[in-house]
PDB file of N, CA and C in Angstrom:
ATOM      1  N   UNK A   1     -53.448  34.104  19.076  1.00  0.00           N
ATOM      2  CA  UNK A   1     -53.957  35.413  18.745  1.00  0.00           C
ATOM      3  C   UNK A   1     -53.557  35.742  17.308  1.00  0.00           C
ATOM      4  N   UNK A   2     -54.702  35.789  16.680  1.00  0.00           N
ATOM      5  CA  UNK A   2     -54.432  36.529  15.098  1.00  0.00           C
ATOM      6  C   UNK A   2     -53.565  37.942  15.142  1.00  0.00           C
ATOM      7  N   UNK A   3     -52.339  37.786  14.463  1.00  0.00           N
ATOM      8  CA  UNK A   3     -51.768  39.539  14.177  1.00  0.00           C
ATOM      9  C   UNK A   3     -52.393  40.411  12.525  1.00  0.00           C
ATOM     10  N   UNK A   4     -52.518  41.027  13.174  1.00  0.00           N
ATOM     11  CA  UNK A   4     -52.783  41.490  11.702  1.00  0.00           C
ATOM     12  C   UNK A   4     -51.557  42.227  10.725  1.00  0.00           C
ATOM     13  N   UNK A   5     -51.572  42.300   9.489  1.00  0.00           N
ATOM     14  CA  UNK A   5     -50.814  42.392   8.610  1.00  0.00           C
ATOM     15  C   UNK A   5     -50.826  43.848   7.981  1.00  0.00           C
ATOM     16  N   UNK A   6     -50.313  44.791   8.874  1.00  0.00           N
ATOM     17  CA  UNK A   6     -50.006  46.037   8.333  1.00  0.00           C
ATOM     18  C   UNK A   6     -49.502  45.995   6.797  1.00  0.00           C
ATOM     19  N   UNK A   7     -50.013  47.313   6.521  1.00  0.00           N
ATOM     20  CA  UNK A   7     -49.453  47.270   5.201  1.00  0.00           C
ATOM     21  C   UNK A   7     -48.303  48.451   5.106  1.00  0.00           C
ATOM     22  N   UNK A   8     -47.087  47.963   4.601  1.00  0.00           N
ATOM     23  CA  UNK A   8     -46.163  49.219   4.413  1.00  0.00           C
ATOM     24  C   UNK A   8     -45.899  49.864   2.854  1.00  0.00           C
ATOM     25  N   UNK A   9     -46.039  51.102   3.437  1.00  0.00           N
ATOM     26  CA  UNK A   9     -46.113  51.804   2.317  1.00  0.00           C
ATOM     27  C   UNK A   9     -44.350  52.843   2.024  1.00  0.00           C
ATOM     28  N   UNK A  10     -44.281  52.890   0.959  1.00  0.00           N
ATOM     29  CA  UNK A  10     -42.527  53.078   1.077  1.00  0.00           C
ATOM     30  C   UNK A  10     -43.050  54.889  -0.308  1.00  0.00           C
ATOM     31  N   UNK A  11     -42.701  55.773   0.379  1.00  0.00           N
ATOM     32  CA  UNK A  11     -42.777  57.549  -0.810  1.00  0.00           C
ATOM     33  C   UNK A  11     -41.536  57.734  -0.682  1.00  0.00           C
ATOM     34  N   UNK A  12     -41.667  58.059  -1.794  1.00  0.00           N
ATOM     35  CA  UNK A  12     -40.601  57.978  -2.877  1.00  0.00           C
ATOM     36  C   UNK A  12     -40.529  60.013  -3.601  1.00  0.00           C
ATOM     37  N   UNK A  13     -39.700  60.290  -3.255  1.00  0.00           N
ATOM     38  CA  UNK A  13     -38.771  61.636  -3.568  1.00  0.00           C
ATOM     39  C   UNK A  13     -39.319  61.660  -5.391  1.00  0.00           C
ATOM     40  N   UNK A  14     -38.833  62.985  -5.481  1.00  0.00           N
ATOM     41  CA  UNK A  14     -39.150  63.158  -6.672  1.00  0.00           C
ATOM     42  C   UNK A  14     -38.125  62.714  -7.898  1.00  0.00           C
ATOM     43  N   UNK A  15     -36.397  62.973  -6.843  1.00  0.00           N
ATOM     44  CA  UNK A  15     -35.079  62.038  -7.606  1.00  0.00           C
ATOM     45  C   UNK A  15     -35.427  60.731  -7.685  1.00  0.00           C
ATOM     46  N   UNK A  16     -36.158  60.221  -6.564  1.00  0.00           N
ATOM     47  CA  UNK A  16     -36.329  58.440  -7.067  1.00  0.00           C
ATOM     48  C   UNK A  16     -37.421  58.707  -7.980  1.00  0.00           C
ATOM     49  N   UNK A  17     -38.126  58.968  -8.027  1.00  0.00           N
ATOM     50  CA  UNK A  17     -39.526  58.660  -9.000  1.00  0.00           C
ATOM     51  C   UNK A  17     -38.758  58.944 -10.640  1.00  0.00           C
ATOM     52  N   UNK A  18     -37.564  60.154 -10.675  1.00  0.00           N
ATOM     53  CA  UNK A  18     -37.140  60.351 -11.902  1.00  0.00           C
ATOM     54  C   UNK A  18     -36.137  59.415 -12.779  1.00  0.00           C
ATOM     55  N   UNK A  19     -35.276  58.667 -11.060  1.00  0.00           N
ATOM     56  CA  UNK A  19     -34.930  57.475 -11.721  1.00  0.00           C
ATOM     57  C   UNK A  19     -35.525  56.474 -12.014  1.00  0.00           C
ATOM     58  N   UNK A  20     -36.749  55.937 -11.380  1.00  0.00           N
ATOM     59  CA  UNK A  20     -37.123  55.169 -11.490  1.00  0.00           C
ATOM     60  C   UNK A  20     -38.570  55.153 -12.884  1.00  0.00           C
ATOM     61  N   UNK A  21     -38.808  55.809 -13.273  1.00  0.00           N
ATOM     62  CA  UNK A  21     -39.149  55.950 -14.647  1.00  0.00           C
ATOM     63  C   UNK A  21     -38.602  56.219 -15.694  1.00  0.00           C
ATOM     64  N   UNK A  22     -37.583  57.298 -15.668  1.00  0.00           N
ATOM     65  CA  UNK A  22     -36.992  57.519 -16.875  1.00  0.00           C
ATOM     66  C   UNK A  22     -37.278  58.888 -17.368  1.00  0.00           C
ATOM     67  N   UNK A  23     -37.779  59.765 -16.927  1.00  0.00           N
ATOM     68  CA  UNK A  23     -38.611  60.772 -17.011  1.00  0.00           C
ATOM     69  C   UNK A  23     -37.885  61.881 -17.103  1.00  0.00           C
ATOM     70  N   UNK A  24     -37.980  63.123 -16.956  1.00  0.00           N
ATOM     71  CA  UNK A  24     -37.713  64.372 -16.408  1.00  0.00           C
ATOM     72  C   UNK A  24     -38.141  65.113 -15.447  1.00  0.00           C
ATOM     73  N   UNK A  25     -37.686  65.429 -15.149  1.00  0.00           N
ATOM     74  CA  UNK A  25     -38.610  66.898 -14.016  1.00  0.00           C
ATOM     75  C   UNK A  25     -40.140  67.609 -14.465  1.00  0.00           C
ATOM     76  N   UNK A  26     -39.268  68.051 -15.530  1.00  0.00           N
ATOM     77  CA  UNK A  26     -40.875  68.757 -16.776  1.00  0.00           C
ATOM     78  C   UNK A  26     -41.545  67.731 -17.207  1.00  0.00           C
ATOM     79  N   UNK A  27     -41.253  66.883 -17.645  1.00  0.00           N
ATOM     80  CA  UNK A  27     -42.181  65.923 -18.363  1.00  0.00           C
ATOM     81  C   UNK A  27     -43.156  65.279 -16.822  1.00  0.00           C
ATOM     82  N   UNK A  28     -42.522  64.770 -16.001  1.00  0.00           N
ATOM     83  CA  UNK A  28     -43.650  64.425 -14.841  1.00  0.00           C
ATOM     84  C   UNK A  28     -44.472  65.599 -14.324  1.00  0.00           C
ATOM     85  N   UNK A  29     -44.076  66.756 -14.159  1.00  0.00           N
ATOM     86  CA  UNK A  29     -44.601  67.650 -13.939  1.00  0.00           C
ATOM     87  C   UNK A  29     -46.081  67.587 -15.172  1.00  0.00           C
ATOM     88  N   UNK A  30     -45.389  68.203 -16.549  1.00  0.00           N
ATOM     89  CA  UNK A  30     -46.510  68.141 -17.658  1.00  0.00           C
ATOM     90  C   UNK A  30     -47.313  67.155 -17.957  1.00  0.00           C
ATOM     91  N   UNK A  31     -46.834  65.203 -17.339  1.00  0.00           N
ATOM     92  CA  UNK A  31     -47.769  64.637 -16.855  1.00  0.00           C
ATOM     93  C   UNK A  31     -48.737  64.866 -16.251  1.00  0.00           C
ATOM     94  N   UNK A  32     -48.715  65.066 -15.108  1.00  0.00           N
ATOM     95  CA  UNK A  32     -49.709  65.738 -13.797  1.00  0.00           C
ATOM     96  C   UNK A  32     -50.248  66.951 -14.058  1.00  0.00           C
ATOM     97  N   UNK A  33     -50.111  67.654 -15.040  1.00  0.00           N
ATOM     98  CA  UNK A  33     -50.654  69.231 -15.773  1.00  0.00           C
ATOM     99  C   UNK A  33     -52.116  69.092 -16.467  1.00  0.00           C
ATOM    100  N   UNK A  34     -53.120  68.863 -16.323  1.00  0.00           N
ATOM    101  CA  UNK A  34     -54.372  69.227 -17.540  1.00  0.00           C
ATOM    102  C   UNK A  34     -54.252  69.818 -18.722  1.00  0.00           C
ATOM    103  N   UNK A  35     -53.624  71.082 -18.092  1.00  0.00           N
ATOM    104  CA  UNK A  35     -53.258  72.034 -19.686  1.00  0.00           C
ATOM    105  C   UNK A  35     -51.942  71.368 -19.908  1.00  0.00           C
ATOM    106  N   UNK A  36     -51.452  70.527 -19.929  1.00  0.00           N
ATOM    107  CA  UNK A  36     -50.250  70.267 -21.237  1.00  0.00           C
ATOM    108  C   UNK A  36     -50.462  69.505 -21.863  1.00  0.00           C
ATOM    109  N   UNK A  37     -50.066  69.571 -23.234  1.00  0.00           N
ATOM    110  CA  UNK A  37     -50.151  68.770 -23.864  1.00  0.00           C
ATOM    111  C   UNK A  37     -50.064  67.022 -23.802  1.00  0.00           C
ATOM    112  N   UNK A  38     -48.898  67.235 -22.968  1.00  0.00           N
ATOM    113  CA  UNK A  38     -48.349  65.236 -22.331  1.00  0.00           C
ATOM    114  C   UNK A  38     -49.468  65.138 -21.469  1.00  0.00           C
ATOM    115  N   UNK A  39     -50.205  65.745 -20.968  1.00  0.00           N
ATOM    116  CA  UNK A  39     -51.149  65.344 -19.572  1.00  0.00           C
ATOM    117  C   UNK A  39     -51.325  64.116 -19.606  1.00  0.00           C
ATOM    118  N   UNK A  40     -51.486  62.956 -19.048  1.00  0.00           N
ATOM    119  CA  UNK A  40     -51.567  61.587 -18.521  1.00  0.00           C
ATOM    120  C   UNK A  40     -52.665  61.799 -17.408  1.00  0.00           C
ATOM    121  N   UNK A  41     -53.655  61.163 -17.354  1.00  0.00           N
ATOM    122  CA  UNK A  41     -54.325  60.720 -16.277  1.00  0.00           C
ATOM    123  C   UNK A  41     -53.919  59.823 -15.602  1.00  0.00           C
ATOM    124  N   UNK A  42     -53.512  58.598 -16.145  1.00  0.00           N
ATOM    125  CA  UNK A  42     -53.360  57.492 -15.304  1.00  0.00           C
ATOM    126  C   UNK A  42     -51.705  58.310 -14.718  1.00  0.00           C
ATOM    127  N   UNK A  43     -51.152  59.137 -14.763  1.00  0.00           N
ATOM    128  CA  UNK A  43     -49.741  59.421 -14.028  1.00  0.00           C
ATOM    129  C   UNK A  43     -50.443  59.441 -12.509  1.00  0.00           C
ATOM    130  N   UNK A  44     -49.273  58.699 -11.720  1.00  0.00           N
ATOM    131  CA  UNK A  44     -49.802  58.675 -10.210  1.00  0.00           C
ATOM    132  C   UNK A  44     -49.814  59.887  -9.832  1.00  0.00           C
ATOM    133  N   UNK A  45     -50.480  60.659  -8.784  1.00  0.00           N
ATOM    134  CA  UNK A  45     -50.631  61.557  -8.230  1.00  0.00           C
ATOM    135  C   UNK A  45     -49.630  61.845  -7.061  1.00  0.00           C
ATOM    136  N   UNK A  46     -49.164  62.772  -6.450  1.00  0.00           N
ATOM    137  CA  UNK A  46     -48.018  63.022  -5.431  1.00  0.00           C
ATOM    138  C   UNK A  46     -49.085  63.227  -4.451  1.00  0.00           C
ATOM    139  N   UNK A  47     -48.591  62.728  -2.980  1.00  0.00           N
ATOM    140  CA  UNK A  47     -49.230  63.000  -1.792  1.00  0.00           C
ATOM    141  C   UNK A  47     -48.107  64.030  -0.980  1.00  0.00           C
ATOM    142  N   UNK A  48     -48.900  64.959   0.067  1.00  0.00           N
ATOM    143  CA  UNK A  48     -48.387  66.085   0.541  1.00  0.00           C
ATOM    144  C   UNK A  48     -47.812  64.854   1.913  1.00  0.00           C
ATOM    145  N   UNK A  49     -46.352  65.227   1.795  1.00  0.00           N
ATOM    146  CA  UNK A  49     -45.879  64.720   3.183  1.00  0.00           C
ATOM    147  C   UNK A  49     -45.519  65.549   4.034  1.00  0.00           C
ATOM    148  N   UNK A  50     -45.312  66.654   4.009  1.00  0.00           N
ATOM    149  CA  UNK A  50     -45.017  67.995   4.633  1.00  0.00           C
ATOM    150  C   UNK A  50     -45.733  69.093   3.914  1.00  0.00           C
ATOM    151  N   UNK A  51     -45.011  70.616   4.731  1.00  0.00           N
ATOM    152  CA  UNK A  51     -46.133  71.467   4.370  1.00  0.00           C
ATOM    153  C   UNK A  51     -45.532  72.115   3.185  1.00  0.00           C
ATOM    154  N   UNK A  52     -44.221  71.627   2.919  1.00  0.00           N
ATOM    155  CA  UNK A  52     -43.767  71.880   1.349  1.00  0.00           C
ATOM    156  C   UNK A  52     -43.233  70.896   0.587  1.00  0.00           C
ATOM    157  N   UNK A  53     -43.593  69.268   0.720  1.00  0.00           N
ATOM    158  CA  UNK A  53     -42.941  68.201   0.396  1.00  0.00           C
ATOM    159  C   UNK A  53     -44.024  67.511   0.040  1.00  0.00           C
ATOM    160  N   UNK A  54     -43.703  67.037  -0.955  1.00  0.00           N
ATOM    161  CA  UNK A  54     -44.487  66.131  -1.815  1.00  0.00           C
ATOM    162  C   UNK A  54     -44.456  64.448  -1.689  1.00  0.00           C
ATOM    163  N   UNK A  55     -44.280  63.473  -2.196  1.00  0.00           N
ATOM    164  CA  UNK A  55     -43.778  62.207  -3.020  1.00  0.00           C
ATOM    165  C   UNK A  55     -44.971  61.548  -3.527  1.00  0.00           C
ATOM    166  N   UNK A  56     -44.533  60.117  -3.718  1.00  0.00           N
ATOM    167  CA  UNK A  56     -45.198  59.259  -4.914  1.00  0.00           C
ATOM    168  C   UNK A  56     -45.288  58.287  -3.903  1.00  0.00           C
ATOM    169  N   UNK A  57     -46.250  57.465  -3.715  1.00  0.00           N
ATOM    170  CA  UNK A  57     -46.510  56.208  -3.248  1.00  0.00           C
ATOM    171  C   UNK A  57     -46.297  55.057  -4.331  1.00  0.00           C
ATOM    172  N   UNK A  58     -44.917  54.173  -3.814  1.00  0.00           N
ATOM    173  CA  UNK A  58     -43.915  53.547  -4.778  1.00  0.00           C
ATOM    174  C   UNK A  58     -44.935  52.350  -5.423  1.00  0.00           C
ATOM    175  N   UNK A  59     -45.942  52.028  -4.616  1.00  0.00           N
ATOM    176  CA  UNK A  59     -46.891  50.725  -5.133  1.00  0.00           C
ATOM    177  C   UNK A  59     -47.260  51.690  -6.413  1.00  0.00           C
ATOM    178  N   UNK A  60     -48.344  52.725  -6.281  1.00  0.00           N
ATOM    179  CA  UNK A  60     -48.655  53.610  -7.355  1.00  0.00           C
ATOM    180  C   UNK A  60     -47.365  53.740  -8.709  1.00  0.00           C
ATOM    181  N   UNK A  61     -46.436  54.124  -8.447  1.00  0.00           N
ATOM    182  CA  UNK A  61     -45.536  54.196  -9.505  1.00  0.00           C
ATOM    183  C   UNK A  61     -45.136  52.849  -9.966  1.00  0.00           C
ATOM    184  N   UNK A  62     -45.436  51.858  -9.480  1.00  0.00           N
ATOM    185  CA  UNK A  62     -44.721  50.291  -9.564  1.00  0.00           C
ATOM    186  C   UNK A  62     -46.046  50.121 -10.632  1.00  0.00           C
ATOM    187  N   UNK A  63     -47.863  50.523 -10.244  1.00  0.00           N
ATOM    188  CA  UNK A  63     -48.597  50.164 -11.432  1.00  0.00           C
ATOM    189  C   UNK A  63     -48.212  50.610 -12.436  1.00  0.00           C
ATOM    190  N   UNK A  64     -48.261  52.121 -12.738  1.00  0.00           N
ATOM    191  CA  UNK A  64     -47.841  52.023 -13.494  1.00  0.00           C
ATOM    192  C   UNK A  64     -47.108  52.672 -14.728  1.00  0.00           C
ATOM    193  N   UNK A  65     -45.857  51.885 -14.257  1.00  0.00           N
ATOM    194  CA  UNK A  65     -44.958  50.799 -14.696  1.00  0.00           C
ATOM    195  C   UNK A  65     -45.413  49.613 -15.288  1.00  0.00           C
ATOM    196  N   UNK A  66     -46.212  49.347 -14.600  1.00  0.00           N
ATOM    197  CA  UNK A  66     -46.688  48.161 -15.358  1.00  0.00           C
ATOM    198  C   UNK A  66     -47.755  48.106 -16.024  1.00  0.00           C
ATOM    199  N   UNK A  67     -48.868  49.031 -15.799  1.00  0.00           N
ATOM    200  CA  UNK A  67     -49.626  49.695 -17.218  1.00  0.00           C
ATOM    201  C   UNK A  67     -49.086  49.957 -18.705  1.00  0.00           C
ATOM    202  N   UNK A  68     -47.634  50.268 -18.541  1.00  0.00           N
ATOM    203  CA  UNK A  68     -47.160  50.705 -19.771  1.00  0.00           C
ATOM    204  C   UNK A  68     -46.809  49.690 -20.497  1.00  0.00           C
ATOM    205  N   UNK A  69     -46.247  48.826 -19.599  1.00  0.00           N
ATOM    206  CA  UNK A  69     -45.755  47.512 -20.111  1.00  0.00           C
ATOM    207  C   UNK A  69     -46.527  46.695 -20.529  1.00  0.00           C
ATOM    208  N   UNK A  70     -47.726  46.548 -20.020  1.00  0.00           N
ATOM    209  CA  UNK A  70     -48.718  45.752 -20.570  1.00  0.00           C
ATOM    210  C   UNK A  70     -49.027  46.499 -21.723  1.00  0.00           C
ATOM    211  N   UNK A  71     -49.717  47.554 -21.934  1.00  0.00           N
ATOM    212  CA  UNK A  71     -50.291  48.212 -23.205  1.00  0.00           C
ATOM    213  C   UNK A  71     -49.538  47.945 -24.263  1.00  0.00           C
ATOM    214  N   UNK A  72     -47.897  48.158 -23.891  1.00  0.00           N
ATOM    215  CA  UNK A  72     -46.912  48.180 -24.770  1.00  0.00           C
ATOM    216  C   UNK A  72     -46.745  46.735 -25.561  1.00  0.00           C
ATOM    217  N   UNK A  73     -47.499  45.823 -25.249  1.00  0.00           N
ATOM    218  CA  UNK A  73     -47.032  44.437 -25.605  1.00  0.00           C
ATOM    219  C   UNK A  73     -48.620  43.706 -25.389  1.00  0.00           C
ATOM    220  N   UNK A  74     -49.809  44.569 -25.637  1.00  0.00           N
ATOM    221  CA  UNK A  74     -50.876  43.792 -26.058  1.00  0.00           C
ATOM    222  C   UNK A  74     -50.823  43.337 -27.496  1.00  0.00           C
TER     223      UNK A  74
END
């Protein structure tokens, strides 16, 4: 019998997402902002995990991560 191969997905807090970029609070925030100046499109988007809780889907923050890195060294 074939199993199939769930996929796991690991969200990630807003303290991990800040360590794990390098970022700030405001600055990811003013990422994800239209009206700010820093606005980023490609910044991953937060998914609602509760009815006041946010996070980051860690594959999403792992691209990119690695969007930057590539651009950074074309």
């Amino acid at each position: 019998m074939a199993e199939s191969n769930p996929t796991h997905h690991k969200v990630l807090r807003l303290k991990q997402v800040l360590d794990r970029v390098g970022l700030s609070r405001s600055t990811i925030y003013d990422r994800m902002n239209p009206a700010s100046p820093r606005y980023d499109d490609s910044f991953p988007k937060p998914i609602k995990i509760g009815s006041s809780a946010v996070g980051w889907l860690e594959s999403s923050i792992n691209k990119w991560i690695e969007s930057l890195v590539t651009t950074q060294f074309k």
